[in-house]
Every structure is written in structure tokens, then in C-alpha cells.
PDB file of N, CA and C in Angstrom:
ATOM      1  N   UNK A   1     -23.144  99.270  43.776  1.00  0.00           N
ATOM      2  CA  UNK A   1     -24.278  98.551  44.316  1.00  0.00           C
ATOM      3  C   UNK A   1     -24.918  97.677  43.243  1.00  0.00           C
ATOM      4  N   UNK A   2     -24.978  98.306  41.946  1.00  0.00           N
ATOM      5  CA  UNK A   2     -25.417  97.442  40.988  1.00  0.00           C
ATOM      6  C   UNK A   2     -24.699  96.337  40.658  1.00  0.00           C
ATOM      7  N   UNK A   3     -23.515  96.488  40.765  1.00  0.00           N
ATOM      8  CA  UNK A   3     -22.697  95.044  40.401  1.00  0.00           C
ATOM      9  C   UNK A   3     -23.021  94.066  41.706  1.00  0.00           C
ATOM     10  N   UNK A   4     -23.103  94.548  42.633  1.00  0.00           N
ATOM     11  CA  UNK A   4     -23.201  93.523  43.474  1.00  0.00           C
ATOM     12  C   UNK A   4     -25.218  92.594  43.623  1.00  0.00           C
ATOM     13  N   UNK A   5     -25.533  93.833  42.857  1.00  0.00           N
ATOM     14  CA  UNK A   5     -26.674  92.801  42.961  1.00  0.00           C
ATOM     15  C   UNK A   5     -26.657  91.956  41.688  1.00  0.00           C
ATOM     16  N   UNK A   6     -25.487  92.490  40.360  1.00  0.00           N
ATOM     17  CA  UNK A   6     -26.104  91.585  39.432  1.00  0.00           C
ATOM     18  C   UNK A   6     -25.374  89.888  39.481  1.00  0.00           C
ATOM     19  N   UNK A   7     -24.248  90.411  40.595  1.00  0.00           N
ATOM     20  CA  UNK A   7     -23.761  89.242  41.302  1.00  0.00           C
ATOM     21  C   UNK A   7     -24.653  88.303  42.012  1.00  0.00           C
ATOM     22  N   UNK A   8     -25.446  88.597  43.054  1.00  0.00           N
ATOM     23  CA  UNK A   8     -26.280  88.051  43.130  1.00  0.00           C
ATOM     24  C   UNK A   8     -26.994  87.491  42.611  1.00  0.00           C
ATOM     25  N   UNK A   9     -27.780  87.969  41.961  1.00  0.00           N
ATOM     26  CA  UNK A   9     -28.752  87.314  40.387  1.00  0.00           C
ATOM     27  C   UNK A   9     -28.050  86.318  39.813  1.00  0.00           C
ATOM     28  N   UNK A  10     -26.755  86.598  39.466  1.00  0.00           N
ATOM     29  CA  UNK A  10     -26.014  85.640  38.184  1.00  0.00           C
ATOM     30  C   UNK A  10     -25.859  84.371  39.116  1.00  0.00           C
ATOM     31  N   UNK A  11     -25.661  84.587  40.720  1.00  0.00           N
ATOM     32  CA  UNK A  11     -25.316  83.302  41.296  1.00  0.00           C
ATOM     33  C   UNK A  11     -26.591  82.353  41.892  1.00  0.00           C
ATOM     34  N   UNK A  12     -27.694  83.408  42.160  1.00  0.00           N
ATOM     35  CA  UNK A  12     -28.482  82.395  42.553  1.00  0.00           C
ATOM     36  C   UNK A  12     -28.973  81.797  41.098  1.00  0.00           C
ATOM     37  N   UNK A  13     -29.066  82.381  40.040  1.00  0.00           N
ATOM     38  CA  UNK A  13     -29.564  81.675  39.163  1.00  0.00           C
ATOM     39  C   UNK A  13     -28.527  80.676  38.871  1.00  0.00           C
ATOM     40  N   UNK A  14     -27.301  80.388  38.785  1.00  0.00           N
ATOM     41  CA  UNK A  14     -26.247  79.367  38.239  1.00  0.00           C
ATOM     42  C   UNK A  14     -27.047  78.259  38.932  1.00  0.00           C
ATOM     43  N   UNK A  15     -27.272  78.518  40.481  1.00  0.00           N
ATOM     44  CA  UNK A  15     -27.032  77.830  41.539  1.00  0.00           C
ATOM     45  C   UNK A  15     -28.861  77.020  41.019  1.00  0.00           C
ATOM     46  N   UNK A  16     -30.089  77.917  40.805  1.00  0.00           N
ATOM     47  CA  UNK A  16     -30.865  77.555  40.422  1.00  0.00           C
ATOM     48  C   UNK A  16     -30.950  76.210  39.234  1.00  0.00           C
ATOM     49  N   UNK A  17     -29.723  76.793  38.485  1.00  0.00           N
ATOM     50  CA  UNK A  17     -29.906  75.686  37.062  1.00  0.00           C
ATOM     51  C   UNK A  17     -29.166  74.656  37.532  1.00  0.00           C
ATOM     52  N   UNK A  18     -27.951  74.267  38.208  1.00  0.00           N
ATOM     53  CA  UNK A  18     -27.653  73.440  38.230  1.00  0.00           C
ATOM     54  C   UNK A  18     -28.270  72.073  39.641  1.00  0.00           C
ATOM     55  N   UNK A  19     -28.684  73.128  40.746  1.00  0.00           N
ATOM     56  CA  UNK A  19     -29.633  71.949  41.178  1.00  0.00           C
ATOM     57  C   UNK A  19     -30.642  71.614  40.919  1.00  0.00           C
ATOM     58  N   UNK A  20     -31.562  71.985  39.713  1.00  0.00           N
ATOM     59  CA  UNK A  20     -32.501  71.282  38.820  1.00  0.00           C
ATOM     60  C   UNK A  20     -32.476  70.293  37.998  1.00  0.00           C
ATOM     61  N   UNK A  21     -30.811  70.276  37.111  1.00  0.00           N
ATOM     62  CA  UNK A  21     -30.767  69.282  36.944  1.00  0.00           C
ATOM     63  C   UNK A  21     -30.150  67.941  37.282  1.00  0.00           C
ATOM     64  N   UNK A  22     -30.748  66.644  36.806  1.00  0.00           N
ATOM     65  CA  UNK A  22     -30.867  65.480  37.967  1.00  0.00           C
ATOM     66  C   UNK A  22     -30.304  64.448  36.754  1.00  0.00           C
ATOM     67  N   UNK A  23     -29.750  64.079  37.157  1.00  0.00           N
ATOM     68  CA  UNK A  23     -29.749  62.386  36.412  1.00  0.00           C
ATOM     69  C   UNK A  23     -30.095  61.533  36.923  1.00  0.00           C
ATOM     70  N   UNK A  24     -30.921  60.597  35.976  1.00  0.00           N
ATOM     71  CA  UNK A  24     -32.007  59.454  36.881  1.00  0.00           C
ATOM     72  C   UNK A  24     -30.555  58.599  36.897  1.00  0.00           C
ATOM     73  N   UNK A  25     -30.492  58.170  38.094  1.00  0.00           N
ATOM     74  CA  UNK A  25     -29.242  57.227  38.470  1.00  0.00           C
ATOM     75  C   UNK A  25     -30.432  56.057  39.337  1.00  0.00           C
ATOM     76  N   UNK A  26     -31.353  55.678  38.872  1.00  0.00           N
ATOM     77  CA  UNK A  26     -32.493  54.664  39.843  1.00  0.00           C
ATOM     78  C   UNK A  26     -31.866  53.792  38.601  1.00  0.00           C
ATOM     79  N   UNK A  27     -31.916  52.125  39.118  1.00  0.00           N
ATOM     80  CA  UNK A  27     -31.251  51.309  38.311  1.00  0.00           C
ATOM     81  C   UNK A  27     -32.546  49.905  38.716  1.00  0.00           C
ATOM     82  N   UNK A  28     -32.778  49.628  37.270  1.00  0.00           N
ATOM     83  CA  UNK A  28     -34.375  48.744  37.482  1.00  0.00           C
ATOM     84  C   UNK A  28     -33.407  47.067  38.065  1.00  0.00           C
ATOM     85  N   UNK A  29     -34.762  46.603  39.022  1.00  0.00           N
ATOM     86  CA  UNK A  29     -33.869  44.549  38.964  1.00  0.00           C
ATOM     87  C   UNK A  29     -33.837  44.550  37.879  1.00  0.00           C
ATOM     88  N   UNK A  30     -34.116  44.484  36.362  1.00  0.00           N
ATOM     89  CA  UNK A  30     -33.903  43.701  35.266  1.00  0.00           C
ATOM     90  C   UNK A  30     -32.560  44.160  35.014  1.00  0.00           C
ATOM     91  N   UNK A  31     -31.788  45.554  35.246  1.00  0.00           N
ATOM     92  CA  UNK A  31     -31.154  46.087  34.987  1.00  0.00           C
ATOM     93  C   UNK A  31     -29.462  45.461  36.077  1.00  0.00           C
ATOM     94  N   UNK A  32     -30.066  45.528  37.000  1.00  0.00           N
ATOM     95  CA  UNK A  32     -29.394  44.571  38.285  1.00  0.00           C
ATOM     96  C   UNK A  32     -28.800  43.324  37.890  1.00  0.00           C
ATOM     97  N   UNK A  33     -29.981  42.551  37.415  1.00  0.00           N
ATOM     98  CA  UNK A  33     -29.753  41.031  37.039  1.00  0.00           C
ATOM     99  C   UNK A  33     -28.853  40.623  35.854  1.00  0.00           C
ATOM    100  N   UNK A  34     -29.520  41.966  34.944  1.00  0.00           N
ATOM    101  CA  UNK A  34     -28.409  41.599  33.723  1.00  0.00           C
ATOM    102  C   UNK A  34     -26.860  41.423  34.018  1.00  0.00           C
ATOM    103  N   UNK A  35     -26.257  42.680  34.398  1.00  0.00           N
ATOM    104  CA  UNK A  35     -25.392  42.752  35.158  1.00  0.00           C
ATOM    105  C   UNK A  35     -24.871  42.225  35.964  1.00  0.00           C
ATOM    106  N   UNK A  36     -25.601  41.201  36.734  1.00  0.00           N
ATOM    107  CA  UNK A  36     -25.129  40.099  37.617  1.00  0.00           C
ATOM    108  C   UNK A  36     -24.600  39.032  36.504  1.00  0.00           C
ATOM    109  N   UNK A  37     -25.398  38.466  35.768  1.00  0.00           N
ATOM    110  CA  UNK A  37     -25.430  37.865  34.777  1.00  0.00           C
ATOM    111  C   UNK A  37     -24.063  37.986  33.970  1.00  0.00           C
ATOM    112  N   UNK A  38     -24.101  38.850  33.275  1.00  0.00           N
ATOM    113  CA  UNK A  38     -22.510  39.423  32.666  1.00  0.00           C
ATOM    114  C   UNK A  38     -21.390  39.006  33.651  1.00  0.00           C
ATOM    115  N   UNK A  39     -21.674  39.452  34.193  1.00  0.00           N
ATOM    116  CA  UNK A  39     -20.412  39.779  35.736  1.00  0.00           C
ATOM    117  C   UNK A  39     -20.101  38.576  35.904  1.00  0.00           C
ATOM    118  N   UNK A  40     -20.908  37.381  35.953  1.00  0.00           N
ATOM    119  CA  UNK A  40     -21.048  36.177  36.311  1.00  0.00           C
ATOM    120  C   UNK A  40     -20.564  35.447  35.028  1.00  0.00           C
ATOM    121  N   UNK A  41     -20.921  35.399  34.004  1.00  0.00           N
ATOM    122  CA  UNK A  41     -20.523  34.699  32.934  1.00  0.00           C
ATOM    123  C   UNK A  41     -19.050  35.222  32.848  1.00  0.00           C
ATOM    124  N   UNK A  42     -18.494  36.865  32.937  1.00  0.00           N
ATOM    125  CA  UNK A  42     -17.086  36.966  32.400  1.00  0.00           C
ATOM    126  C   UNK A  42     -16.430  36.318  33.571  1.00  0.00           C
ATOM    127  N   UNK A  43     -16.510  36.151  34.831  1.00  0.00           N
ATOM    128  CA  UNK A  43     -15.550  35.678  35.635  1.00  0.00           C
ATOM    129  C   UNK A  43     -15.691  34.198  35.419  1.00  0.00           C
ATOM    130  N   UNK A  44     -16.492  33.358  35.613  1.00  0.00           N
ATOM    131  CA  UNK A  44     -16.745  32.196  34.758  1.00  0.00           C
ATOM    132  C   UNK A  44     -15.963  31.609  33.604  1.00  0.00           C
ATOM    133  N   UNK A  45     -15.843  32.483  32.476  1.00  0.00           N
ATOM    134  CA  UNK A  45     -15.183  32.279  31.143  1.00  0.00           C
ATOM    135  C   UNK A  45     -13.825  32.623  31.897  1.00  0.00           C
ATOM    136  N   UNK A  46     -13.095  33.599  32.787  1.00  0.00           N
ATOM    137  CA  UNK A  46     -11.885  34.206  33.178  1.00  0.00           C
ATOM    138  C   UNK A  46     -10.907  32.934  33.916  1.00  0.00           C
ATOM    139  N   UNK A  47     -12.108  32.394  34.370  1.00  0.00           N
ATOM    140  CA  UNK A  47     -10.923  31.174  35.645  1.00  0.00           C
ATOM    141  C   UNK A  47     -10.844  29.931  34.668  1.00  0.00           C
ATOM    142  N   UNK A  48      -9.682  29.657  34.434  1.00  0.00           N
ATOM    143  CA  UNK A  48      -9.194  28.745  33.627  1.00  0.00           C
ATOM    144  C   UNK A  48      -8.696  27.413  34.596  1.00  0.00           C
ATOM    145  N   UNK A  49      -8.819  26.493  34.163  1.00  0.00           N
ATOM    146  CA  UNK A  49      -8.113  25.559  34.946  1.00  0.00           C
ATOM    147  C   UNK A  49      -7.199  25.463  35.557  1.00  0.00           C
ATOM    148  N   UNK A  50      -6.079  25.942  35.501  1.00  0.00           N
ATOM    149  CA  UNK A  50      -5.167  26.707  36.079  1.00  0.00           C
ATOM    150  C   UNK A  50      -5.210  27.417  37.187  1.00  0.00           C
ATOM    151  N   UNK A  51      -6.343  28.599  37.003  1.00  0.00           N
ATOM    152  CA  UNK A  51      -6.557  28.943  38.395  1.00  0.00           C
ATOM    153  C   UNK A  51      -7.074  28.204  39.412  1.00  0.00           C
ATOM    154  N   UNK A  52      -8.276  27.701  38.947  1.00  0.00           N
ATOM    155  CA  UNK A  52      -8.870  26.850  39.892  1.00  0.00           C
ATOM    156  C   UNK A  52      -8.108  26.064  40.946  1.00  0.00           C
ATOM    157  N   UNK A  53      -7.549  25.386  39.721  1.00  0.00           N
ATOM    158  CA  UNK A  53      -6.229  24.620  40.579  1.00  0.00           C
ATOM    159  C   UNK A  53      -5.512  25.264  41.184  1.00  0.00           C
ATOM    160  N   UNK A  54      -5.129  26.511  40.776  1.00  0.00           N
ATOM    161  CA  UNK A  54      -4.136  27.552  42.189  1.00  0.00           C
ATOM    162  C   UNK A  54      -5.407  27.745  43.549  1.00  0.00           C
ATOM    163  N   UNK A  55      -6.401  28.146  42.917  1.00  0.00           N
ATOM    164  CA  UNK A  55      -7.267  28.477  44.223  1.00  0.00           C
ATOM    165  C   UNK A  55      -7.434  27.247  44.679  1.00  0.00           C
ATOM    166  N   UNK A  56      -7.335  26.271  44.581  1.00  0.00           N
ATOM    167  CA  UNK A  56      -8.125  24.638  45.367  1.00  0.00           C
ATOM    168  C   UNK A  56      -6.486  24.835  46.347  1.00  0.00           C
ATOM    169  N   UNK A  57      -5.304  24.835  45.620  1.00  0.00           N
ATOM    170  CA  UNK A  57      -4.160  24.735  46.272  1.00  0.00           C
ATOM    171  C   UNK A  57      -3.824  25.633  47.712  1.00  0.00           C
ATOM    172  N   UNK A  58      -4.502  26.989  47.129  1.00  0.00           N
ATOM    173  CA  UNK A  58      -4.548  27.896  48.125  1.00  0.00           C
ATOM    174  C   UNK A  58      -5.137  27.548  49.272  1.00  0.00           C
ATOM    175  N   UNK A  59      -6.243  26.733  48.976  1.00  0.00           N
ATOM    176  CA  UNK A  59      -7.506  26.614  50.149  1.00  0.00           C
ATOM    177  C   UNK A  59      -7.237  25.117  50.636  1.00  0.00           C
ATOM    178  N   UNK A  60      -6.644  24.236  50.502  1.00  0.00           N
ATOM    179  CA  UNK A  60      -6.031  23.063  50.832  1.00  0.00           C
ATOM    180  C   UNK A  60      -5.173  23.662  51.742  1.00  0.00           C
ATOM    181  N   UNK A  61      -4.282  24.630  51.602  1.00  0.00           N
ATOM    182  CA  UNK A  61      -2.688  24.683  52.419  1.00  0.00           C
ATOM    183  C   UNK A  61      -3.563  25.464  53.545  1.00  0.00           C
ATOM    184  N   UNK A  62      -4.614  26.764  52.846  1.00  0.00           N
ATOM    185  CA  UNK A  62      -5.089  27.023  54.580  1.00  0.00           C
ATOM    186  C   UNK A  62      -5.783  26.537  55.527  1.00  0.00           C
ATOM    187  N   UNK A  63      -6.715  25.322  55.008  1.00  0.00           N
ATOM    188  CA  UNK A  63      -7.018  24.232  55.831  1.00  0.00           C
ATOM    189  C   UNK A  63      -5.898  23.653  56.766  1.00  0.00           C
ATOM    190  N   UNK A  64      -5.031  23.297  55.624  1.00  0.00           N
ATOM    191  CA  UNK A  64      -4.322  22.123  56.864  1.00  0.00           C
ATOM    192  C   UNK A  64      -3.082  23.245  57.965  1.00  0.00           C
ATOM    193  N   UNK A  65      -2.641  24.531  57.262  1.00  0.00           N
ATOM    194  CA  UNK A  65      -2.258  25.158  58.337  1.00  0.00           C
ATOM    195  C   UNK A  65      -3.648  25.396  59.680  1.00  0.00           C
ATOM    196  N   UNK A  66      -4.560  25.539  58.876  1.00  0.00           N
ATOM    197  CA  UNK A  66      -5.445  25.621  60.212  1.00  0.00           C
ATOM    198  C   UNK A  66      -5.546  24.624  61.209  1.00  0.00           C
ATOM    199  N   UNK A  67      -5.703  23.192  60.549  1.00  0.00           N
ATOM    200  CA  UNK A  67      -5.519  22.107  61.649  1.00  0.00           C
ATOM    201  C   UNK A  67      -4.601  21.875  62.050  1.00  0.00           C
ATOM    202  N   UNK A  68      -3.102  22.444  61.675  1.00  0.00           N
ATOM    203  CA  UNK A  68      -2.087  22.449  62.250  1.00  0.00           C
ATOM    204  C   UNK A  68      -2.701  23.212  63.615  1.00  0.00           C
ATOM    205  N   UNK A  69      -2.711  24.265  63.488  1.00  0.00           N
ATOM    206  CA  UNK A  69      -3.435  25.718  65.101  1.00  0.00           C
ATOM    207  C   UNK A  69      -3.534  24.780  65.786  1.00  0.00           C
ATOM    208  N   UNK A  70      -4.608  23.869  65.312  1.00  0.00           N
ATOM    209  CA  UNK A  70      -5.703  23.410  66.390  1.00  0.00           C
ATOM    210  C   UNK A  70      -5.247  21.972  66.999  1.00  0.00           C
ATOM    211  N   UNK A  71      -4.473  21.576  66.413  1.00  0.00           N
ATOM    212  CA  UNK A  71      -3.705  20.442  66.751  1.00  0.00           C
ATOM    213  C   UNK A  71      -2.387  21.100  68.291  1.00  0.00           C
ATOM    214  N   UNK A  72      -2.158  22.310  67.769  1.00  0.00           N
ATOM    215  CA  UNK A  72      -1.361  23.050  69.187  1.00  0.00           C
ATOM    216  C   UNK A  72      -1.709  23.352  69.776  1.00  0.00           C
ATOM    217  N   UNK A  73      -3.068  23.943  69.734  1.00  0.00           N
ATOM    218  CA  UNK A  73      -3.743  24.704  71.117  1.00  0.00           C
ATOM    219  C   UNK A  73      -4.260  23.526  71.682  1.00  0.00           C
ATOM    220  N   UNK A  74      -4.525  22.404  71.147  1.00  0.00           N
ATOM    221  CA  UNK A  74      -4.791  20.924  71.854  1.00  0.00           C
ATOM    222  C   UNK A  74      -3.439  20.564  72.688  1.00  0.00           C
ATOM    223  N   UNK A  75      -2.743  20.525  72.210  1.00  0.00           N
ATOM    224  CA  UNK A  75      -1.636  19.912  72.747  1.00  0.00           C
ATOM    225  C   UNK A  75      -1.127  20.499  74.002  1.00  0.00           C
ATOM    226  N   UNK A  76      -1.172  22.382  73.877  1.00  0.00           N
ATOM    227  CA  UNK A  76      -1.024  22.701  74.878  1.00  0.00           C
ATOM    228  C   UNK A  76      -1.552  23.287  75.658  1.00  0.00           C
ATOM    229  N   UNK A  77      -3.079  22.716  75.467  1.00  0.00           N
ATOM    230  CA  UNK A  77      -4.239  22.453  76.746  1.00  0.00           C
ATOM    231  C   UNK A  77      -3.872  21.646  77.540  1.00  0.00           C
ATOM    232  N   UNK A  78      -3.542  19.998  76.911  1.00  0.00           N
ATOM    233  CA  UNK A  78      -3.378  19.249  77.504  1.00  0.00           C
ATOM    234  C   UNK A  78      -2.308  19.537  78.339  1.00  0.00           C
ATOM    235  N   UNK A  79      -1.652  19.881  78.072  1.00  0.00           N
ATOM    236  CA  UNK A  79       0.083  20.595  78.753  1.00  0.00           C
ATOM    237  C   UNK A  79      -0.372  21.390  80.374  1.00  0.00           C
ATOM    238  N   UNK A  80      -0.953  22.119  79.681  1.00  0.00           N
ATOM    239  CA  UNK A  80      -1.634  23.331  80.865  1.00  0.00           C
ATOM    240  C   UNK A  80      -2.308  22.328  82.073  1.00  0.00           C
ATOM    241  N   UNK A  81      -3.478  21.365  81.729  1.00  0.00           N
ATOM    242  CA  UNK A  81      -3.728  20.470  82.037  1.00  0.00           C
ATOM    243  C   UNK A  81      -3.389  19.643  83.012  1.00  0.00           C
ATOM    244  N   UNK A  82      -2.354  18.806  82.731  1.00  0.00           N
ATOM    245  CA  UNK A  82      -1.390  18.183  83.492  1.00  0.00           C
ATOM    246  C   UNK A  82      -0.480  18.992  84.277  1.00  0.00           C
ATOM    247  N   UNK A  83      -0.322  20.258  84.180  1.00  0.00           N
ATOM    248  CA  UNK A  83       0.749  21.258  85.354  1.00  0.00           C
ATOM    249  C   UNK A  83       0.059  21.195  86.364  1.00  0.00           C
ATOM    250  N   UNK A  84      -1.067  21.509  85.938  1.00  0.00           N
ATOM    251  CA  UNK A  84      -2.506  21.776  86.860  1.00  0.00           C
ATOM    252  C   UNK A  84      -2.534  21.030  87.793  1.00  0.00           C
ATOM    253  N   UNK A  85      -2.766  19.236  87.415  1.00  0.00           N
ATOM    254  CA  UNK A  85      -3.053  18.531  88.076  1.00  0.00           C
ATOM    255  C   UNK A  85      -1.811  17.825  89.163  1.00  0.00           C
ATOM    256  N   UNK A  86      -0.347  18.229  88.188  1.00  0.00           N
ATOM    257  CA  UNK A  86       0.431  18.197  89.122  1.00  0.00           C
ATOM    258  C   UNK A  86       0.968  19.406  90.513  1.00  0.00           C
ATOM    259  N   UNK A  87       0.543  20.219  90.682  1.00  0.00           N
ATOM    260  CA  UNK A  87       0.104  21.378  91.339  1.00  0.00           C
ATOM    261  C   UNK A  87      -0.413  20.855  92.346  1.00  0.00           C
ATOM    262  N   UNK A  88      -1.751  20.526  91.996  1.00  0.00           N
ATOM    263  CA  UNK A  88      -3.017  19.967  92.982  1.00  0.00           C
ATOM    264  C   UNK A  88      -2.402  18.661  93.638  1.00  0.00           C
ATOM    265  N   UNK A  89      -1.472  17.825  93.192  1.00  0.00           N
ATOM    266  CA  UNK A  89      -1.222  16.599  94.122  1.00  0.00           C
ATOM    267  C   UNK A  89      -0.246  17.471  94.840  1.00  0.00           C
ATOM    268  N   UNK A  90       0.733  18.103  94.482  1.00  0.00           N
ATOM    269  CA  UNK A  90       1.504  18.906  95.400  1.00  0.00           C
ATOM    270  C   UNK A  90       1.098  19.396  96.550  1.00  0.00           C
ATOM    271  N   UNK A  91       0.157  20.176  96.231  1.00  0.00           N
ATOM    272  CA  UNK A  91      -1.017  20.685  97.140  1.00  0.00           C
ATOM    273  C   UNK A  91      -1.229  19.741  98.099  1.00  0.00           C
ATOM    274  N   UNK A  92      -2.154  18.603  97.665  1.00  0.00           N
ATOM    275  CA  UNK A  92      -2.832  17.960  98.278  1.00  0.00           C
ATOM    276  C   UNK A  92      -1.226  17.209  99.937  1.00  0.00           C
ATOM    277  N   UNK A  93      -0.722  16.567  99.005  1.00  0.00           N
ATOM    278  CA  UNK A  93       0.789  15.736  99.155  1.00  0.00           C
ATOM    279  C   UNK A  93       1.070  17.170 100.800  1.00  0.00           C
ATOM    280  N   UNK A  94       0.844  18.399 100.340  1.00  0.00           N
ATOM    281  CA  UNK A  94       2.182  19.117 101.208  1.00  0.00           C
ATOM    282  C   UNK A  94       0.916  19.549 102.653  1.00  0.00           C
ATOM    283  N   UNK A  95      -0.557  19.590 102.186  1.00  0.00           N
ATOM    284  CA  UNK A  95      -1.712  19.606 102.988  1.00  0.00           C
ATOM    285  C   UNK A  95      -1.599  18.180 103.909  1.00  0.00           C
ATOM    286  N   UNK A  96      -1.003  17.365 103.677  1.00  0.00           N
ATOM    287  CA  UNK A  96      -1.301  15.767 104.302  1.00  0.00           C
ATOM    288  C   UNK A  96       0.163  15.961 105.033  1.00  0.00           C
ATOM    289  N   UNK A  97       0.750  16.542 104.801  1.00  0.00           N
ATOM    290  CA  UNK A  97       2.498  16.635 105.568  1.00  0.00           C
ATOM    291  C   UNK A  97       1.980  17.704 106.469  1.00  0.00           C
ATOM    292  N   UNK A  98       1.538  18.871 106.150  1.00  0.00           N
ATOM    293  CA  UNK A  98       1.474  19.308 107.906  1.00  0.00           C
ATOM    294  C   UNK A  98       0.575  19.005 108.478  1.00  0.00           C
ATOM    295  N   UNK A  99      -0.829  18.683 108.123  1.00  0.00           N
ATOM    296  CA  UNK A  99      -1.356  17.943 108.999  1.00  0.00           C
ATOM    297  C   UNK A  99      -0.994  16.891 110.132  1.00  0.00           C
ATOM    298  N   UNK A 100       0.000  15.869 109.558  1.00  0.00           N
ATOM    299  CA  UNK A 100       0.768  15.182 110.241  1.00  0.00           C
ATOM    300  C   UNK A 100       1.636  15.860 111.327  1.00  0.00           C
ATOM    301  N   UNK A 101       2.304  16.573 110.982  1.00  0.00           N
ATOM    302  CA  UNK A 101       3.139  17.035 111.720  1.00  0.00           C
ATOM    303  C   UNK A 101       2.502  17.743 112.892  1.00  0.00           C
ATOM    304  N   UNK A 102       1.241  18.277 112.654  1.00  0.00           N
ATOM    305  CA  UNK A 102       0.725  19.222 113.584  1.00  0.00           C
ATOM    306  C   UNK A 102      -0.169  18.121 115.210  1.00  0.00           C
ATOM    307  N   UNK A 103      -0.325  17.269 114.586  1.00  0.00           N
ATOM    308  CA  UNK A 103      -1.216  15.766 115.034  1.00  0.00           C
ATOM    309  C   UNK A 103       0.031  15.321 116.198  1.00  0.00           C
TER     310      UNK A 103
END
């Protein structure tokens, strides 16, 4: 019985000391900013002309694949479009034939 209470004891106290202590992990704006700052200057100093120029290249080709898209889904609106409207004279064309016929 005694061991089990000095079990007890030994654990609530562990358990006592270690959720008492805290590390201040609160981080001040000046502390924020610096850090932005850094962060900002090393990537800055990091992109060399070179990259830039790969990233401008990158973002050029996905532009114009993009207006490529949009140049197709135009095209085959218009497509859709014109089925449509040839449909509707069909329509209209096969509405004016039995009418006739029925007359």
C-alpha cells in the first residue's frame, strides 16, 4: 500500500513540475517585423537575374497557355452556337412542312 501511494506522490508531483513550467513563446511586432525584414532582404539578395528571368519565363508561358483555354472555349461556344441555330431552322423549316400538309 505504501508503494502505491508513494507512486502517487512521485507522479502527481512530476506532473505538478512540469506543467508549471512555461516558455514565453509570445513574440513582440518589433520582433515580427525584424524577421519580416531579414526574410525579405535574404530572398531579395537570393533571386539573381537568372531567376527572375526563369520566373518572368514561367509566368509568360502560363499566360499565353491560358489565352490559348480561352481562345477554345470561344471557339467552341461559337460551335455550340451555330448547331443550335441550325436545329432551330430545322425546327422551324419541318414546323412549316406539316403545317402545309395538314392545310
Amino acid at each position: 500500500m505504501r508503494k502505491y501511494f508513494f507512486i502517487l506522490i512521485f507522479g502527481l508531483f512530476t506532473s505538478s513540475v512540469f506543467s508549471q513550467t512555461s516558455i514565453d513563446t509570445t513574440i513582440t511586432d518589433q520582433q515580427v517585423l525584424k524577421n519580416d525584414t531579414i526574410v525579405k532582404k535574404d530572398v531579395d539578395e537570393g533571386l539573381n537575374k537568372v531567376d527572375r528571368d526563369l520566373m518572368r519565363n514561367n509566368l509568360d508561358s502560363f499566360l499565353e497557355m491560358q489565352k490559348e483555354r480561352k481562345a477554345k472555349e470561344k471557339r467552341q461556344a461559337f460551335i455550340r452556337i451555330g448547331i443550335g441555330i441550325a436545329f432551330l431552322i430545322i425546327l422551324i423549316i419541318g414546323l412549316n412542312r406539316r403545317r402545309k400538309k395538314a392545310a
